[in-house]
PDB file of N, CA and C in Angstrom:
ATOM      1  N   UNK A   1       8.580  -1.505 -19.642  1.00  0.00           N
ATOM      2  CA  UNK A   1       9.513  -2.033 -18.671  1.00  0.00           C
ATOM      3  C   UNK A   1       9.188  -3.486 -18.392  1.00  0.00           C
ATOM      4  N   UNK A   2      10.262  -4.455 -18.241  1.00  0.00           N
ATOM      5  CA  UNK A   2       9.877  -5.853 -17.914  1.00  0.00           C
ATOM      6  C   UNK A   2       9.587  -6.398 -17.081  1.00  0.00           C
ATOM      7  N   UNK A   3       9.973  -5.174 -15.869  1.00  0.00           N
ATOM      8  CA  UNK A   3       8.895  -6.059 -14.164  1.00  0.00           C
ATOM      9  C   UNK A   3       7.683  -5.644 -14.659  1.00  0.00           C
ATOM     10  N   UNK A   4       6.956  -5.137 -15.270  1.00  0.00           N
ATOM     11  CA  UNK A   4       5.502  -4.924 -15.497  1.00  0.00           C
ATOM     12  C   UNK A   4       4.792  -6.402 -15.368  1.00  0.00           C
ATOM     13  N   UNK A   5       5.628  -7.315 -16.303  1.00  0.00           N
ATOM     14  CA  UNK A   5       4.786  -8.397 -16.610  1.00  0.00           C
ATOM     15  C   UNK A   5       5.256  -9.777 -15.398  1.00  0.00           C
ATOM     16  N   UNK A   6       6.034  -9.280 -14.675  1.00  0.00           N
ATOM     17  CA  UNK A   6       6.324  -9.713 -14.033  1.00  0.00           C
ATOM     18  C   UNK A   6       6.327  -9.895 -12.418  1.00  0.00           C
ATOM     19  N   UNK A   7       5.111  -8.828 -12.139  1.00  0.00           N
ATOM     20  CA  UNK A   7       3.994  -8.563 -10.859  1.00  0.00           C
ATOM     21  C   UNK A   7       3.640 -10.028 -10.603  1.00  0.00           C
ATOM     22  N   UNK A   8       2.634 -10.460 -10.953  1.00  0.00           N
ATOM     23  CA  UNK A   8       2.049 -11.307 -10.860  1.00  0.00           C
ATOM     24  C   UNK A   8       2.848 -12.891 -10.411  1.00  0.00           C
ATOM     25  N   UNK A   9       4.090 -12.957 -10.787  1.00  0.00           N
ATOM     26  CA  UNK A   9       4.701 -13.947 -10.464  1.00  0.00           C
ATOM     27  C   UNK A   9       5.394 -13.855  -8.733  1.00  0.00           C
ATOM     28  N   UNK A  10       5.526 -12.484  -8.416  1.00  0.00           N
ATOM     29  CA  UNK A  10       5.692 -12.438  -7.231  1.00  0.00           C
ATOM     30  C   UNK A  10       5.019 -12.058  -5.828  1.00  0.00           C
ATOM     31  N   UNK A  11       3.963 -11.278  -6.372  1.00  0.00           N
ATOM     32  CA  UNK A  11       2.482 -10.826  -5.603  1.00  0.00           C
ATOM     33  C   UNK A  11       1.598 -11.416  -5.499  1.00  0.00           C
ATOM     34  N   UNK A  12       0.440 -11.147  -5.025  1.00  0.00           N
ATOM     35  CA  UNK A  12      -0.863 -12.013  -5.156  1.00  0.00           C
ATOM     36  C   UNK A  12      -1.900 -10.565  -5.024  1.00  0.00           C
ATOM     37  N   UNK A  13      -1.569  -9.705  -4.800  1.00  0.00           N
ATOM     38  CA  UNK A  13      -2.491  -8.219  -5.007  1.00  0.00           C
ATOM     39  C   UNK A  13      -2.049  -6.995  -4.266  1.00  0.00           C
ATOM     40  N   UNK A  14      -1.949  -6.108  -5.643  1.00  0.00           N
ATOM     41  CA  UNK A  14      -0.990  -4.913  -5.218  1.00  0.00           C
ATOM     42  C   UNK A  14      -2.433  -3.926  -5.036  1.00  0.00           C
ATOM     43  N   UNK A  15      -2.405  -3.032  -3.946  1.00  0.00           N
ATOM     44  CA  UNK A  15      -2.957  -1.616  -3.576  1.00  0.00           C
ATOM     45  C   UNK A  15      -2.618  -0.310  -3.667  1.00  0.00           C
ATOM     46  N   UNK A  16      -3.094   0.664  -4.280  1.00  0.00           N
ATOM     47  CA  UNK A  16      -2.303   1.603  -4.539  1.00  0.00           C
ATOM     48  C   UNK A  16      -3.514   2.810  -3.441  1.00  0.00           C
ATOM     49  N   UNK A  17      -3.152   3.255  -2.270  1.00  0.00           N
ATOM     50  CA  UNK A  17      -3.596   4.403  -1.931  1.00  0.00           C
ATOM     51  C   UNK A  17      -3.270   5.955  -1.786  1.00  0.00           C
ATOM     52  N   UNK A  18      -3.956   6.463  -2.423  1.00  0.00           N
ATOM     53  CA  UNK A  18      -3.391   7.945  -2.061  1.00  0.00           C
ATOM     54  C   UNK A  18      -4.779   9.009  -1.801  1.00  0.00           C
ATOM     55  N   UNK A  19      -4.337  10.529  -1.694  1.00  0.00           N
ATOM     56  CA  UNK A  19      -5.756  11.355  -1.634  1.00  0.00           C
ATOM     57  C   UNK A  19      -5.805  11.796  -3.081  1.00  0.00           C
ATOM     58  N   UNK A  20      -7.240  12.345  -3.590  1.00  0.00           N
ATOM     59  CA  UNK A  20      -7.747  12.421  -4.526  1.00  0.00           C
ATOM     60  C   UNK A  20      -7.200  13.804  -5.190  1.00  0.00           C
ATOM     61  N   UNK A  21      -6.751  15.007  -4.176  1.00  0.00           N
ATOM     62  CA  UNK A  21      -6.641  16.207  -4.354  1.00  0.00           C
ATOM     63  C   UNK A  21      -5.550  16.481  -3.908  1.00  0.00           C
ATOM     64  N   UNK A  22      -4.853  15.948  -2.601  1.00  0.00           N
ATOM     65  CA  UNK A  22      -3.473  16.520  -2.488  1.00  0.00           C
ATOM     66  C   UNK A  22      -2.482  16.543  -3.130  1.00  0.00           C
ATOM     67  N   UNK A  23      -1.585  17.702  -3.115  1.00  0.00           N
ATOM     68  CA  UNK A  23      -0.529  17.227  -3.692  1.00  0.00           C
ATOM     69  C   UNK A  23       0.770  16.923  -3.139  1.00  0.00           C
ATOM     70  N   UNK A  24       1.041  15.879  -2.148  1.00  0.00           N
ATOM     71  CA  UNK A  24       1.706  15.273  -1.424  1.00  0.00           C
ATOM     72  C   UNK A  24       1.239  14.054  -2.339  1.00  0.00           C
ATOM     73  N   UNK A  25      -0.236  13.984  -2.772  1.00  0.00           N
ATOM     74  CA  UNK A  25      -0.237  12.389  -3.846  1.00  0.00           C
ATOM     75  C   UNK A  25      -0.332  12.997  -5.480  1.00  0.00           C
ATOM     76  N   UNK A  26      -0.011  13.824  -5.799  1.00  0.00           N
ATOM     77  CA  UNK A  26       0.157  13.784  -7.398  1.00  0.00           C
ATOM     78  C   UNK A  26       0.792  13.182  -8.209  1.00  0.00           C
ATOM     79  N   UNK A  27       2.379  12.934  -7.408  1.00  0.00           N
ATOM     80  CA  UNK A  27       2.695  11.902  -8.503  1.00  0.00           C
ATOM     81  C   UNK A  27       2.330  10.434  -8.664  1.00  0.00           C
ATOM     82  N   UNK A  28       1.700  10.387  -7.436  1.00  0.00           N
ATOM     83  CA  UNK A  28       1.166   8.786  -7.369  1.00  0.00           C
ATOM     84  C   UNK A  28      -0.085   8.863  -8.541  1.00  0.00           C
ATOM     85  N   UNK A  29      -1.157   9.378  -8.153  1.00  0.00           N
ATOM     86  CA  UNK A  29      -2.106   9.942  -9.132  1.00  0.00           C
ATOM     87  C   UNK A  29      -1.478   9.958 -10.226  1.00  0.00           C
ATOM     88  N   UNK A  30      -0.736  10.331 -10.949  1.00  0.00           N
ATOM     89  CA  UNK A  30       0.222  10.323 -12.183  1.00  0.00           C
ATOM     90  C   UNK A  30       0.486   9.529 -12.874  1.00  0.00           C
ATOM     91  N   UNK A  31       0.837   8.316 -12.162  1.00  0.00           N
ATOM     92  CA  UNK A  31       1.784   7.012 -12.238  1.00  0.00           C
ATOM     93  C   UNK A  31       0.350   6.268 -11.989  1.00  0.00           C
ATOM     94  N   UNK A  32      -0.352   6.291 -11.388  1.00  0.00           N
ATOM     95  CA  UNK A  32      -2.197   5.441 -12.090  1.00  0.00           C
ATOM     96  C   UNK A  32      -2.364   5.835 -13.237  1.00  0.00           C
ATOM     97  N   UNK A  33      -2.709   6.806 -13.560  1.00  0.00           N
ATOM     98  CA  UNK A  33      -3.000   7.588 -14.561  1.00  0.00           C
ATOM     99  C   UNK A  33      -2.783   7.077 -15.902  1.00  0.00           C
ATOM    100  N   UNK A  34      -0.871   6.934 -15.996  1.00  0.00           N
ATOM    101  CA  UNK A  34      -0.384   6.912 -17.095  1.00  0.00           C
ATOM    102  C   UNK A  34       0.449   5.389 -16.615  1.00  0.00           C
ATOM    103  N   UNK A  35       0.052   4.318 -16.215  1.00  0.00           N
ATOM    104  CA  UNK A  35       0.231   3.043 -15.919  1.00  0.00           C
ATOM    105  C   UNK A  35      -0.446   2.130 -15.745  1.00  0.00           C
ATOM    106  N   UNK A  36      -1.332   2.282 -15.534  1.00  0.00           N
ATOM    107  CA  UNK A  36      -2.700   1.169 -14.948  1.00  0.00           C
ATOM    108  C   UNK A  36      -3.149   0.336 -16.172  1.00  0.00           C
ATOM    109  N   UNK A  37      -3.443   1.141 -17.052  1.00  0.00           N
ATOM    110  CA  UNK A  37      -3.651   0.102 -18.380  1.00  0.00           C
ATOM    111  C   UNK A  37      -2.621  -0.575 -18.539  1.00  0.00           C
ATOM    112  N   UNK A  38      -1.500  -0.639 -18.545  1.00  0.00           N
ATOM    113  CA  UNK A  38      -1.077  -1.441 -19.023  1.00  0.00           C
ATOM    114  C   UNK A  38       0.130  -2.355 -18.161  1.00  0.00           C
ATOM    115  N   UNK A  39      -0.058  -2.304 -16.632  1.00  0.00           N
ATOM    116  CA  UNK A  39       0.365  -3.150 -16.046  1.00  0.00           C
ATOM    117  C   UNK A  39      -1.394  -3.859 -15.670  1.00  0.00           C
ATOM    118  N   UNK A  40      -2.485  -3.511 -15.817  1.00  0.00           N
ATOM    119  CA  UNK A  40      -3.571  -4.563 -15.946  1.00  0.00           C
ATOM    120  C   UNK A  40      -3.402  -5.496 -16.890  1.00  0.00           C
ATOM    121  N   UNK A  41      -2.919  -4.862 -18.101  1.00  0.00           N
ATOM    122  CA  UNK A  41      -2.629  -5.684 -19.681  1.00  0.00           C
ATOM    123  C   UNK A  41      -1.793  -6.641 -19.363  1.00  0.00           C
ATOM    124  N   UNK A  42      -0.484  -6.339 -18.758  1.00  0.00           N
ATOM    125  CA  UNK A  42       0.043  -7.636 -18.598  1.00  0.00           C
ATOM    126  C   UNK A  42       0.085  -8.447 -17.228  1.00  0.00           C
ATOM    127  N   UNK A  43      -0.589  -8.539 -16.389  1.00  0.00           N
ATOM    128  CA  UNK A  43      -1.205  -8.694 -15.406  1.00  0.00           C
ATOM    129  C   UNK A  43      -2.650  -9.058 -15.723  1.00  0.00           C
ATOM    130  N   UNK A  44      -3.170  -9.752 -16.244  1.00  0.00           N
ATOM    131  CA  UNK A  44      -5.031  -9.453 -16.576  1.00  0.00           C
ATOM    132  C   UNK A  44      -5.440 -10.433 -15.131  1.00  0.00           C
ATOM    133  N   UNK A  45      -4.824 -11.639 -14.458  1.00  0.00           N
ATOM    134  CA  UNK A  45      -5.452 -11.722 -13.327  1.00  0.00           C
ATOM    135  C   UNK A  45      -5.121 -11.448 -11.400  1.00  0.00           C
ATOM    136  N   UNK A  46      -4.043 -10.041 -11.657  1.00  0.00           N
ATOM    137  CA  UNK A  46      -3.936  -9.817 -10.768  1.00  0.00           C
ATOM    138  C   UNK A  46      -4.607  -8.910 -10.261  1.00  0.00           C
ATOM    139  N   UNK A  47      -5.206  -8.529  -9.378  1.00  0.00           N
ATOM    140  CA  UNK A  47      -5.755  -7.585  -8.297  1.00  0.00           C
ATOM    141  C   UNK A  47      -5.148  -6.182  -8.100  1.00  0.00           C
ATOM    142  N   UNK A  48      -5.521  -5.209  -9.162  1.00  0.00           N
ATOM    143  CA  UNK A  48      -5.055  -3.775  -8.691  1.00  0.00           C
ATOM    144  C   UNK A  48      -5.728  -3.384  -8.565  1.00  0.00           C
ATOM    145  N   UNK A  49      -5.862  -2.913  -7.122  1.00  0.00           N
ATOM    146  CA  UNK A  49      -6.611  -1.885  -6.499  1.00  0.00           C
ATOM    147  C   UNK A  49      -6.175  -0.489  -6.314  1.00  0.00           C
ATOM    148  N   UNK A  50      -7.347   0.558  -6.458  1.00  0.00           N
ATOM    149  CA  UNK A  50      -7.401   1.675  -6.639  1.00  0.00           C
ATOM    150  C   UNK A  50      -7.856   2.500  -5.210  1.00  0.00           C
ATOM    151  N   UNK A  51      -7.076   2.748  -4.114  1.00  0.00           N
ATOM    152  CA  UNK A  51      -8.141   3.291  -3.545  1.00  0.00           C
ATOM    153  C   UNK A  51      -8.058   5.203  -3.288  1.00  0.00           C
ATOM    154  N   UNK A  52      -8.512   6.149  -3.643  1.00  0.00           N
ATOM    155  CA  UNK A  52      -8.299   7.094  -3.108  1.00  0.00           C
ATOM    156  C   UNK A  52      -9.634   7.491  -1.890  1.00  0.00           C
ATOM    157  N   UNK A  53      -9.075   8.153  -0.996  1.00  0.00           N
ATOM    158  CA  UNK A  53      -9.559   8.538   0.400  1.00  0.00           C
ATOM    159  C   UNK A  53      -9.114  10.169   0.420  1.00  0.00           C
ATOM    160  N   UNK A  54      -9.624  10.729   0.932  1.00  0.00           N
ATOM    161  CA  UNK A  54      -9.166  12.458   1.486  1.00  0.00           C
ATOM    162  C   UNK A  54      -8.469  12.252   2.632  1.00  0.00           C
ATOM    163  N   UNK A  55      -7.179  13.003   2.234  1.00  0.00           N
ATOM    164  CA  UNK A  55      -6.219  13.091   3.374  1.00  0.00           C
ATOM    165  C   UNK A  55      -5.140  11.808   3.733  1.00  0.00           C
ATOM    166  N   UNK A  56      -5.190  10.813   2.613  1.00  0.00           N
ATOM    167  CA  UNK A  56      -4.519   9.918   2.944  1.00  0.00           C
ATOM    168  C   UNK A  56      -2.833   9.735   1.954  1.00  0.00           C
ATOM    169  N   UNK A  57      -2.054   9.442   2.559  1.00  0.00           N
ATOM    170  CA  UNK A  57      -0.818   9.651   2.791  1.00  0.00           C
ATOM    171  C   UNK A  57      -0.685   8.616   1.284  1.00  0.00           C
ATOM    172  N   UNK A  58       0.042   8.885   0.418  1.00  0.00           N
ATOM    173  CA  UNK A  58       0.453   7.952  -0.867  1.00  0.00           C
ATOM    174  C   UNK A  58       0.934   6.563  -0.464  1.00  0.00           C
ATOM    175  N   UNK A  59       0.433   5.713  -0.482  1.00  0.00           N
ATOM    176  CA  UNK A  59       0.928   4.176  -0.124  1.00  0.00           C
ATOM    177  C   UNK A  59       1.257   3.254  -1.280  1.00  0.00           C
ATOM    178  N   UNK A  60       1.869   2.729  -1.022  1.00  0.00           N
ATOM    179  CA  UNK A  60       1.761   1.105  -2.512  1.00  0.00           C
ATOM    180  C   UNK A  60       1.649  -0.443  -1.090  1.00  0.00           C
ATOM    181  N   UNK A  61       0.973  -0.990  -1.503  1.00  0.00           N
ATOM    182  CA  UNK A  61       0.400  -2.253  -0.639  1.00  0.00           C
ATOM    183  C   UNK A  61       0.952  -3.551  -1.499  1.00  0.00           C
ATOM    184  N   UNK A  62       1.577  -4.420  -1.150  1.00  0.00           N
ATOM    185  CA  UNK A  62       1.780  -5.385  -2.017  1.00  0.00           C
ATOM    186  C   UNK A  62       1.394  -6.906  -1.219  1.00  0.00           C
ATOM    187  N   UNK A  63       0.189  -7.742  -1.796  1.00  0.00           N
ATOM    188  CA  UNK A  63      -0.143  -8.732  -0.597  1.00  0.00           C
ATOM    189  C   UNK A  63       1.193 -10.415  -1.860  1.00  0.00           C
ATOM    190  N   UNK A  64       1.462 -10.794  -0.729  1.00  0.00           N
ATOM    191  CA  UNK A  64       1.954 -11.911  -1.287  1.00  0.00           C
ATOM    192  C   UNK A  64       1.741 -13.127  -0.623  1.00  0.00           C
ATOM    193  N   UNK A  65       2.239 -14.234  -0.819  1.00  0.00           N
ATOM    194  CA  UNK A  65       1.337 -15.770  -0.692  1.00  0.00           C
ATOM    195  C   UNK A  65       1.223 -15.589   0.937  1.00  0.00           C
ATOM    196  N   UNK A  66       0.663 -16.355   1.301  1.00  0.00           N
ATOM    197  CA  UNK A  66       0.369 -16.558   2.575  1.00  0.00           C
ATOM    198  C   UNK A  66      -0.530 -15.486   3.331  1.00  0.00           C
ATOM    199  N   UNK A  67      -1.060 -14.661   2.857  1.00  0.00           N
ATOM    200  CA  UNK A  67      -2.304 -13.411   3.553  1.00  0.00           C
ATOM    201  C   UNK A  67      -0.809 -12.424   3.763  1.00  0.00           C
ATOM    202  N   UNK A  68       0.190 -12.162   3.656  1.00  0.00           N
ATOM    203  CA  UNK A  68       1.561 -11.368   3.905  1.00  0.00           C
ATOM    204  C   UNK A  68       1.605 -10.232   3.370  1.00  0.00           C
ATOM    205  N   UNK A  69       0.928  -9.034   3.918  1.00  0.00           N
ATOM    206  CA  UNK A  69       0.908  -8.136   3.230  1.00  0.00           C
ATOM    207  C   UNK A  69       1.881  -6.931   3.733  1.00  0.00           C
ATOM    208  N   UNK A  70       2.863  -6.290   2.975  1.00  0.00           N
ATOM    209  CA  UNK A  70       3.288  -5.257   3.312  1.00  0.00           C
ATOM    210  C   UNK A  70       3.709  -3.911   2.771  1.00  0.00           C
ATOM    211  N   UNK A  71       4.064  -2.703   3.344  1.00  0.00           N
ATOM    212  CA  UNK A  71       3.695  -1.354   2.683  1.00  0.00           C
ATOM    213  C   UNK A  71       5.275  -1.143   1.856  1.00  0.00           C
ATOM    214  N   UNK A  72       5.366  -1.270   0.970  1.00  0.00           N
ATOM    215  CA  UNK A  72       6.565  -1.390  -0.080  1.00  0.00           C
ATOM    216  C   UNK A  72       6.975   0.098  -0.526  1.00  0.00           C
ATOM    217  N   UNK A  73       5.657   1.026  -0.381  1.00  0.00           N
ATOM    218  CA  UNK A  73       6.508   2.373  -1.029  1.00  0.00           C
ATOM    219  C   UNK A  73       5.428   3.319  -0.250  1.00  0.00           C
ATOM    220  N   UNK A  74       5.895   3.970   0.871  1.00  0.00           N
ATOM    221  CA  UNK A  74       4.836   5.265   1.244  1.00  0.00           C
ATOM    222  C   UNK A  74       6.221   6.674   1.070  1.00  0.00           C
ATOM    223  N   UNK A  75       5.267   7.465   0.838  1.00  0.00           N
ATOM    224  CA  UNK A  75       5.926   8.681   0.980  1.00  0.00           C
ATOM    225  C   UNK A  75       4.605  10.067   2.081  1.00  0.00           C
ATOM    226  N   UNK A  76       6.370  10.262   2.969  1.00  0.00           N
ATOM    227  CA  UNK A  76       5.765  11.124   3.977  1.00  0.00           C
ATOM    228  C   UNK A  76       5.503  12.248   3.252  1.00  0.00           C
ATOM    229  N   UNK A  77       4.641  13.131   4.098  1.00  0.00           N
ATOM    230  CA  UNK A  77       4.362  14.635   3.344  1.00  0.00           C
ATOM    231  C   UNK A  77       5.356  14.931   4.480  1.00  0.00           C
ATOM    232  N   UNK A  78       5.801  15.885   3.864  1.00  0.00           N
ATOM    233  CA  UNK A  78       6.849  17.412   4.715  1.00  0.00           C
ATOM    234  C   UNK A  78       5.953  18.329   5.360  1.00  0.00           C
ATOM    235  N   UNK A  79       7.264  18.112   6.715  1.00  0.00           N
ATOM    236  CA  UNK A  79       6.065  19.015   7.958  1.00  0.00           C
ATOM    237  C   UNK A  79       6.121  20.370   7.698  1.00  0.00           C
TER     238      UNK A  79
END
Protein backbone atom coordinates (compact mmCIF):
# COMPACT_ATOMS: atom_id res chain seq x y z
CA UNK A 1 0.00 0.00 0.00
CA UNK A 2 1.38 3.59 -0.73
CA UNK A 3 0.63 5.46 2.59
CA UNK A 4 3.14 2.95 4.00
CA UNK A 5 5.93 4.99 2.64
CA UNK A 6 4.38 7.81 3.24
CA UNK A 7 4.18 7.93 7.34
CA UNK A 8 7.05 9.64 7.76
CA UNK A 9 6.26 12.68 5.69
CA UNK A 10 3.38 13.41 7.90
CA UNK A 11 4.25 12.11 11.52
CA UNK A 12 7.17 12.43 13.57
CA UNK A 13 6.37 9.00 15.73
CA UNK A 14 3.63 6.61 15.58
CA UNK A 15 2.71 4.28 18.92
CA UNK A 16 0.97 1.34 18.70
CA UNK A 17 -0.61 0.09 22.21
CA UNK A 18 -2.54 -2.79 22.97
CA UNK A 19 -2.71 -5.95 25.69
CA UNK A 20 -0.56 -8.85 25.06
CA UNK A 21 -3.40 -11.54 25.57
CA UNK A 22 -6.72 -9.98 25.10
CA UNK A 23 -8.77 -10.41 22.60
CA UNK A 24 -10.38 -7.05 22.37
CA UNK A 25 -6.43 -6.49 20.96
CA UNK A 26 -5.94 -9.38 18.48
CA UNK A 27 -6.39 -7.76 15.59
CA UNK A 28 -4.13 -5.05 16.49
CA UNK A 29 -1.54 -7.77 17.51
CA UNK A 30 -2.18 -9.06 13.94
CA UNK A 31 -1.62 -6.00 12.01
CA UNK A 32 2.10 -5.70 14.12
CA UNK A 33 2.63 -8.94 13.38
CA UNK A 34 2.10 -9.03 9.72
CA UNK A 35 3.14 -5.12 9.13
CA UNK A 36 5.88 -3.86 11.12
CA UNK A 37 8.59 -5.05 8.87
CA UNK A 38 7.74 -3.45 6.39
CA UNK A 39 6.29 -0.13 7.23
CA UNK A 40 9.91 0.03 9.32
CA UNK A 41 11.36 -0.77 5.67
CA UNK A 42 9.92 2.08 4.29
CA UNK A 43 10.04 4.28 7.12
CA UNK A 44 13.78 3.28 8.38
CA UNK A 45 13.89 6.71 10.41
CA UNK A 46 10.70 6.90 11.91
CA UNK A 47 9.86 5.91 15.47
CA UNK A 48 7.54 2.80 15.82
CA UNK A 49 6.80 2.00 18.92
CA UNK A 50 5.62 -1.16 20.29
CA UNK A 51 4.03 -1.05 23.48
CA UNK A 52 2.00 -3.94 24.96
CA UNK A 53 0.72 -3.61 28.73
CA UNK A 54 -2.06 -6.11 30.39
CA UNK A 55 -5.38 -4.86 30.16
CA UNK A 56 -4.83 -2.06 27.92
CA UNK A 57 -7.39 -0.95 25.46
CA UNK A 58 -5.91 -1.16 21.50
CA UNK A 59 -4.63 2.42 20.71
CA UNK A 60 -2.66 3.87 17.58
CA UNK A 61 -0.71 7.22 18.86
CA UNK A 62 0.46 9.40 16.12
CA UNK A 63 3.02 12.35 17.41
CA UNK A 64 3.38 15.11 14.73
CA UNK A 65 5.58 18.39 14.47
CA UNK A 66 5.33 20.48 17.26
CA UNK A 67 5.29 17.74 20.50
CA UNK A 68 1.20 17.29 18.97
CA UNK A 69 0.31 14.14 19.77
CA UNK A 70 -2.98 12.48 19.18
CA UNK A 71 -5.03 9.10 19.55
CA UNK A 72 -5.99 8.43 15.74
CA UNK A 73 -7.48 4.87 16.12
CA UNK A 74 -8.69 3.28 19.63
CA UNK A 75 -11.15 0.66 19.72
CA UNK A 76 -13.55 0.21 22.72
CA UNK A 77 -14.05 -3.34 24.09
CA UNK A 78 -17.91 -4.21 24.36
CA UNK A 79 -19.53 -4.02 27.69
Amino acid sequence: MAWRGQLSKSIKELRVLFCQTSPASSSTRAFVENNYKELKKANPKLPILIRECSGTQPQLWARYGCGADECVFWIRMSD
